[in-house]
Protein backbone atom coordinates (compact mmCIF):
# COMPACT_ATOMS: atom_id res chain seq x y z
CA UNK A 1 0.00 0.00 0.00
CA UNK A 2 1.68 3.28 -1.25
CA UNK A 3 1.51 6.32 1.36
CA UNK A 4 -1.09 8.42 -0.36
CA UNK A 5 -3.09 5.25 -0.73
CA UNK A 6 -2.77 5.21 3.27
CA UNK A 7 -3.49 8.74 4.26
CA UNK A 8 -6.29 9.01 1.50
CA UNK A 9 -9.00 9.02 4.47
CA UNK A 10 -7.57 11.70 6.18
CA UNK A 11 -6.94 13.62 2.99
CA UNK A 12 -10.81 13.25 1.83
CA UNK A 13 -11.94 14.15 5.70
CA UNK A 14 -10.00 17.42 5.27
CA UNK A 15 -11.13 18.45 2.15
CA UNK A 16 -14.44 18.09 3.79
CA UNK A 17 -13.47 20.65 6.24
CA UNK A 18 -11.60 22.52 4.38
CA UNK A 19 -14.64 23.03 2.33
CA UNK A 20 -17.08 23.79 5.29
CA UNK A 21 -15.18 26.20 6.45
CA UNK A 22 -14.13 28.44 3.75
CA UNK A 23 -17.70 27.82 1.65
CA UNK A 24 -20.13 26.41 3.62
CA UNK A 25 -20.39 22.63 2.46
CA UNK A 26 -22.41 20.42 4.87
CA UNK A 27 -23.18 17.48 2.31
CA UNK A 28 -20.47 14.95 0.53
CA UNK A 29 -21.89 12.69 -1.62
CA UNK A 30 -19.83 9.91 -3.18
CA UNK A 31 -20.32 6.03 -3.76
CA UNK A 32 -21.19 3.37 -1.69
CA UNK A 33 -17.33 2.28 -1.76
CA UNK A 34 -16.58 6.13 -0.39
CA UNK A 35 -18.52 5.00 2.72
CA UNK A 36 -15.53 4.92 5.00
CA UNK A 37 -13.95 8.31 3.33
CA UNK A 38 -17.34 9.97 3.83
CA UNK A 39 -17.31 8.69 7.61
CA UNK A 40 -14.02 10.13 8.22
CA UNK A 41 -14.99 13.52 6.86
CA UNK A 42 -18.27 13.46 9.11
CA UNK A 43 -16.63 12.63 11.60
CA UNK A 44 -13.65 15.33 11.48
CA UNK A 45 -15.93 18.11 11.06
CA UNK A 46 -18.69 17.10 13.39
CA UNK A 47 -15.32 17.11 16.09
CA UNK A 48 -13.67 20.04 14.84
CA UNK A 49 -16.47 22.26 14.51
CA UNK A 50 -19.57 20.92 16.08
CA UNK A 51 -21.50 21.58 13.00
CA UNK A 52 -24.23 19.31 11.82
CA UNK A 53 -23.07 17.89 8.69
CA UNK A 54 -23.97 14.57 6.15
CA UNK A 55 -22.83 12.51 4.22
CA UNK A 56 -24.72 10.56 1.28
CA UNK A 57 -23.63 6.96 -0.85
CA UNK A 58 -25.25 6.27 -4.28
CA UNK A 59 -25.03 2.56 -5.64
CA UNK A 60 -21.94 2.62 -7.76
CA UNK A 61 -22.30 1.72 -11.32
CA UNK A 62 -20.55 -1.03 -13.30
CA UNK A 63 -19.89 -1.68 -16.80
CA UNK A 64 -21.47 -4.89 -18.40
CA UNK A 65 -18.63 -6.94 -16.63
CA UNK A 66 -19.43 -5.99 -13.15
CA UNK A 67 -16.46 -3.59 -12.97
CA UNK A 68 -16.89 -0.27 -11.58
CA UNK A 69 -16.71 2.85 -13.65
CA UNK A 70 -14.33 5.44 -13.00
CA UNK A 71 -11.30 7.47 -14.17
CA UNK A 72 -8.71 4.80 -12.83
CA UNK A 73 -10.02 2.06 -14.25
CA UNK A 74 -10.44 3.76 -17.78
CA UNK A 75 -13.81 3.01 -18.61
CA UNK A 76 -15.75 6.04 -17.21
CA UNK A 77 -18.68 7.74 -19.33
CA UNK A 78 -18.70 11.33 -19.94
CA UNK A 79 -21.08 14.36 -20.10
CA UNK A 80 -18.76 16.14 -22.12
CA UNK A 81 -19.13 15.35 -26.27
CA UNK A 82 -15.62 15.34 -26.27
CA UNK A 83 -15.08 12.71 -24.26
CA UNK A 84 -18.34 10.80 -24.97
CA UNK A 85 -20.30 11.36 -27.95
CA UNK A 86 -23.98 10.70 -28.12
CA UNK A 87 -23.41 7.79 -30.04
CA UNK A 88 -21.08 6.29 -27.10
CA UNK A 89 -23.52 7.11 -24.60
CA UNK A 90 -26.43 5.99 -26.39
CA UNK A 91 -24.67 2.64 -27.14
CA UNK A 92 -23.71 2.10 -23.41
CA UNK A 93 -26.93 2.36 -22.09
CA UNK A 94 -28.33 0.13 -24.71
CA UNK A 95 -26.22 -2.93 -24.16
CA UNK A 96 -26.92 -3.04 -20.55
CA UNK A 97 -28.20 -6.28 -19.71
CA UNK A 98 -31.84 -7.51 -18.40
CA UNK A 99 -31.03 -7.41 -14.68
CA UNK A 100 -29.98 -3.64 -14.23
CA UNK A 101 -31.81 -2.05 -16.47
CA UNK A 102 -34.84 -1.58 -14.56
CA UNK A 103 -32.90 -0.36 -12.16
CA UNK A 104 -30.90 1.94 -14.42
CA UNK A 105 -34.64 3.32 -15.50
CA UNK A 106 -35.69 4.54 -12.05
CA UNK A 107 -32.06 5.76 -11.33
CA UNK A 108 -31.33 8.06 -14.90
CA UNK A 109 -34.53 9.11 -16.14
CA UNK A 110 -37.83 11.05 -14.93
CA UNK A 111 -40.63 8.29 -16.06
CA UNK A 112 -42.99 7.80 -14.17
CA UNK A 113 -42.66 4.43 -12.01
CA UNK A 114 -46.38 2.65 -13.61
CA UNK A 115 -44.56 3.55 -17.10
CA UNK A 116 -41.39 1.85 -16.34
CA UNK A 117 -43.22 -0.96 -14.92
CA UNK A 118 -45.11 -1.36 -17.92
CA UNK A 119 -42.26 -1.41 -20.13
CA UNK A 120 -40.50 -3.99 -17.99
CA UNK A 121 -44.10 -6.30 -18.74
CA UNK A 122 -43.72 -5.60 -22.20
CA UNK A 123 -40.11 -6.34 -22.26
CA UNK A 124 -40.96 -10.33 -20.49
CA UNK A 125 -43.34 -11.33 -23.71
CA UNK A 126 -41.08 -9.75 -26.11
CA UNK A 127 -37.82 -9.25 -25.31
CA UNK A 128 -36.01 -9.89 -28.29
CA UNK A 129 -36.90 -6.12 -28.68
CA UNK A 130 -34.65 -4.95 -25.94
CA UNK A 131 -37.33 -2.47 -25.70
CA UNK A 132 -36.33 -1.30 -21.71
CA UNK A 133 -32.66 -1.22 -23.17
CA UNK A 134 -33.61 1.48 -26.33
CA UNK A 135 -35.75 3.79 -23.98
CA UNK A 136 -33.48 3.91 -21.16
CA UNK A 137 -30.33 4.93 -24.12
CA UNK A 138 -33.11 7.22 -25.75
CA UNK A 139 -34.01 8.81 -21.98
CA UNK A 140 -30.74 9.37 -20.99
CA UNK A 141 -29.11 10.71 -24.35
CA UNK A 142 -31.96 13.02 -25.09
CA UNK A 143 -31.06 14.37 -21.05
CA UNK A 144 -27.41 14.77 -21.64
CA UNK A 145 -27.34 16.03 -25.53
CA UNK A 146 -30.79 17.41 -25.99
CA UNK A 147 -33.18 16.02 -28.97
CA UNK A 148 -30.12 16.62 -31.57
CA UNK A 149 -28.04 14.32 -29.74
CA UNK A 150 -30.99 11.41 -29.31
CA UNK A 151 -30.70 11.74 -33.46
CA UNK A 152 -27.18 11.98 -34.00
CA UNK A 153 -27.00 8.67 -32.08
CA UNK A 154 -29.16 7.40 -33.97
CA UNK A 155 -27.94 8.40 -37.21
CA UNK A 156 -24.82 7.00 -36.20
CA UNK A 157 -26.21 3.80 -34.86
CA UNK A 158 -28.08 3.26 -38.26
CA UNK A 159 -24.88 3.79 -40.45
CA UNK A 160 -22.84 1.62 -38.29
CA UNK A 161 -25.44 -1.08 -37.56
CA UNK A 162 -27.49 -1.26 -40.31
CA UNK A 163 -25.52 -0.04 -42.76
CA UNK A 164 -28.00 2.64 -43.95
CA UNK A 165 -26.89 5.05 -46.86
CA UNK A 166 -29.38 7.46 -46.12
CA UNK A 167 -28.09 7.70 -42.68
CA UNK A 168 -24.54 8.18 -43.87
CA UNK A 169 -25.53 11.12 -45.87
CA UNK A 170 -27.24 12.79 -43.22
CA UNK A 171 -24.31 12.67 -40.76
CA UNK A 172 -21.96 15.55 -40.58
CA UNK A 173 -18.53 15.80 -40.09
CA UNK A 174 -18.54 16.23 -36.32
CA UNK A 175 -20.27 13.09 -36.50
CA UNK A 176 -18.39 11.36 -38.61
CA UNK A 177 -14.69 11.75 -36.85
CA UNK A 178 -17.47 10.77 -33.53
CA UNK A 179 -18.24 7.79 -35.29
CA UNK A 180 -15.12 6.83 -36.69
CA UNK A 181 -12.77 7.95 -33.91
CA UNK A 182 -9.58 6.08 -35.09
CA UNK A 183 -10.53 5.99 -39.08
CA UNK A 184 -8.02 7.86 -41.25
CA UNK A 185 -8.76 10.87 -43.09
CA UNK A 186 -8.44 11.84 -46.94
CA UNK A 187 -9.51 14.44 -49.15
CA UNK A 188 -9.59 13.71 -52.92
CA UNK A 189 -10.29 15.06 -56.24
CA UNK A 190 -12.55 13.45 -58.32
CA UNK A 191 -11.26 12.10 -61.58
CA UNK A 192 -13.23 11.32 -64.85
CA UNK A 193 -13.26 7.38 -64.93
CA UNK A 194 -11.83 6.67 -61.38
CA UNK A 195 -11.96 3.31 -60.29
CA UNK A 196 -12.33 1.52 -56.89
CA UNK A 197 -8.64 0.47 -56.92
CA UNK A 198 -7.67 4.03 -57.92
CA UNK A 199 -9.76 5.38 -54.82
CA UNK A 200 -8.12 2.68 -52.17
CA UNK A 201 -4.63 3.48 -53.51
CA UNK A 202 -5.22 7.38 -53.18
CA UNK A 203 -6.18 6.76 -49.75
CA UNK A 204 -3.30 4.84 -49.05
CA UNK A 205 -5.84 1.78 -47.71
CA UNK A 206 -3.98 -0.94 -49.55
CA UNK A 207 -0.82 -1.97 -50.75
CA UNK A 208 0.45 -1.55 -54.06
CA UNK A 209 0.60 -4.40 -56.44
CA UNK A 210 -1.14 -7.85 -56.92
CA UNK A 211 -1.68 -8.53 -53.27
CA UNK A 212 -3.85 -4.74 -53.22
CA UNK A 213 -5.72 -5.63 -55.85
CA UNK A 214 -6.53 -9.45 -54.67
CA UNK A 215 -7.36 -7.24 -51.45
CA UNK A 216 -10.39 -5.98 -53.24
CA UNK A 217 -11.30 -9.54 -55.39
CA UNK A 218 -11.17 -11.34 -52.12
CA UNK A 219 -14.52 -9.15 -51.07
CA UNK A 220 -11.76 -7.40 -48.09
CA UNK A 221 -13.02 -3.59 -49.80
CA UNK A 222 -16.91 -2.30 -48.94
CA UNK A 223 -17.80 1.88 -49.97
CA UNK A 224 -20.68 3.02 -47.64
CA UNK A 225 -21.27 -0.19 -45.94
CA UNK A 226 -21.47 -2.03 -49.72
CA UNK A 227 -19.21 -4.80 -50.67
CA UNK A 228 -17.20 -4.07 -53.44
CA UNK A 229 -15.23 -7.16 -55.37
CA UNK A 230 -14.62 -5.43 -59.01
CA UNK A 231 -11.52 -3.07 -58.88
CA UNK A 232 -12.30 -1.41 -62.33
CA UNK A 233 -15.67 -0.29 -61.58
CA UNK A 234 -16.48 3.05 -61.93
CA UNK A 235 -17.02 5.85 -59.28
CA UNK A 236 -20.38 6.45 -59.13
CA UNK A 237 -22.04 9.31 -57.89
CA UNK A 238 -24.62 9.13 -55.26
CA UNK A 239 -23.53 5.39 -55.11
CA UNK A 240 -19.93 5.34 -54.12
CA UNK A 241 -19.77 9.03 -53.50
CA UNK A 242 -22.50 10.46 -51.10
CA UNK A 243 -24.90 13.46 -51.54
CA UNK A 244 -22.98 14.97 -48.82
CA UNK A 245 -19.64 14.63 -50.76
CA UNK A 246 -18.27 12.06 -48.70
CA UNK A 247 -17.53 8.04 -48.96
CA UNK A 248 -16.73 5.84 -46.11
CA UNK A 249 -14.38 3.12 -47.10
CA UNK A 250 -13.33 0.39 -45.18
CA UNK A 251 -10.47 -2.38 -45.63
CA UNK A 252 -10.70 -5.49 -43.69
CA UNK A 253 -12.98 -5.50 -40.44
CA UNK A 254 -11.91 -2.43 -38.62
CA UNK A 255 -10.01 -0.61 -41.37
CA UNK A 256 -12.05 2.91 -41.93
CA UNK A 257 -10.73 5.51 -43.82
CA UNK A 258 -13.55 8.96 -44.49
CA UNK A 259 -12.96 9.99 -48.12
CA UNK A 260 -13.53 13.78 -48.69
CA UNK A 261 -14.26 14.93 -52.29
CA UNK A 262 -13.82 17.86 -53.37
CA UNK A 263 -14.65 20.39 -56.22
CA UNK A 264 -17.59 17.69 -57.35
């Protein structure tokens, strides 16, 4: 056990007091693993000062593993866009499984109690539907982002999931890079009679010679979520290239790169 590990009680109990007594702070509020933190700060200032002050544990919440959420263990969820789009937060919140998410209902969002019970009823005869799962995400996104980021996570969720062209060109760039977090970047000029195999090789997504090309044969190449196994086929407008000016290629599984057009 390191020293600040040690003294990390007594550090959290004089914050608490520290904070009383320069701004008035009476409540700390942490989870239920602060309990013994929270105790010592309750108890320092209650000594110290005589002052009637409390201290309030939440449930903590855990990933879909069981393991807590948090900074230190790198997992945590974020108000902040930034950090978190919608389309993260929407997608955590939908994956949570059938035993919290009742739970998570009552805990994130203002519905009424009959409604959530009735979606919980309607979840046991169909629950293939994950029905609870959707409004809690919904709920809690529309909350966080407002009713534009409820629809950018959906737009997102319907490009990624469903592969929906419609949805691509809908999306904007924000949303995109959100989307796409580690996918390369490219901006390109369209040329008269540009192929599929000239587009990968502009964007630097495969390697040059036979094994690129077999890359593409092989079925390894899809443009906006469509498999593409003919390296000499045309560019195609509003096909391959988006009304919004942009194709999404991807190479392999996991491979993304955003292709930018310009001047078309």
């Amino acid at each position: 056990m390191s020293l600040a590990e040690f003294l990390y009680p007594a550090l959290q109990a004089y914050d608490f007091l520290h904070l009383h007594q320069h701004h008035g702070c009476r409540i700390q509020l942490g989870g239920h693993d602060q309990m013994g933190n929270i105790m010592s700060g309750y108890e320092l200032v209650t000594k110290m000062t005589g002052a009637e002050v409390f201290g309030i544990t939440v449930p903590l919440i855990t990933s879909t593993t069981g393991d807590k959420l948090g900074k230190t263990a790198g997992n945590a969820v974020w108000l902040n866009r930034e950090k978190t789009s919608p389309f993260e937060l929407y997608q955590f919140f939908v994956r949570q499984q059938d035993n919290v998410v009742e739970k998570y209902l009552k805990l994130f969002t203002f519905l009424p109690l009959e409604e959530i019970a009735h979606i919980m009823e309607m979840h046991a005869k169909e629950p293939e539907k994950w029905g609870p799962q959707k409004r809690l995400a919904a709920e809690v996104t529309k909350l966080v982002h407002g009713r534009e980021g409820l629809e950018s996570a959906k737009r997102c969720t319907k490009a990624l999931y469903h592969s929906s062209v419609e949805a691509l060109e809908e999306m904007s760039d924000q949303e995109l890079q959100e989307l796409f977090r580690q996918a390369t970047s490219a901006e390109l000029l369209l040329e008269a009679g540009m192929t599929v195999l000239d587009l990968c090789r502009k964007a630097n997504a495969i390697p040059d010679g036979p094994s690129g090309y077999r890359k593409i044969t092989d079925g390894g190449v899809s443009i906006n979520g469509n498999r593409v196994t003919n390296p000499e086929t045309v560019l195609i407008l509003g096909q391959h290239i988006l009304k919004n000016g942009v194709s999404l290629l991807r190479v392999g599984k996991k491979n993304y790169y955003i292709i930018k057009w310009l001047q078309l």
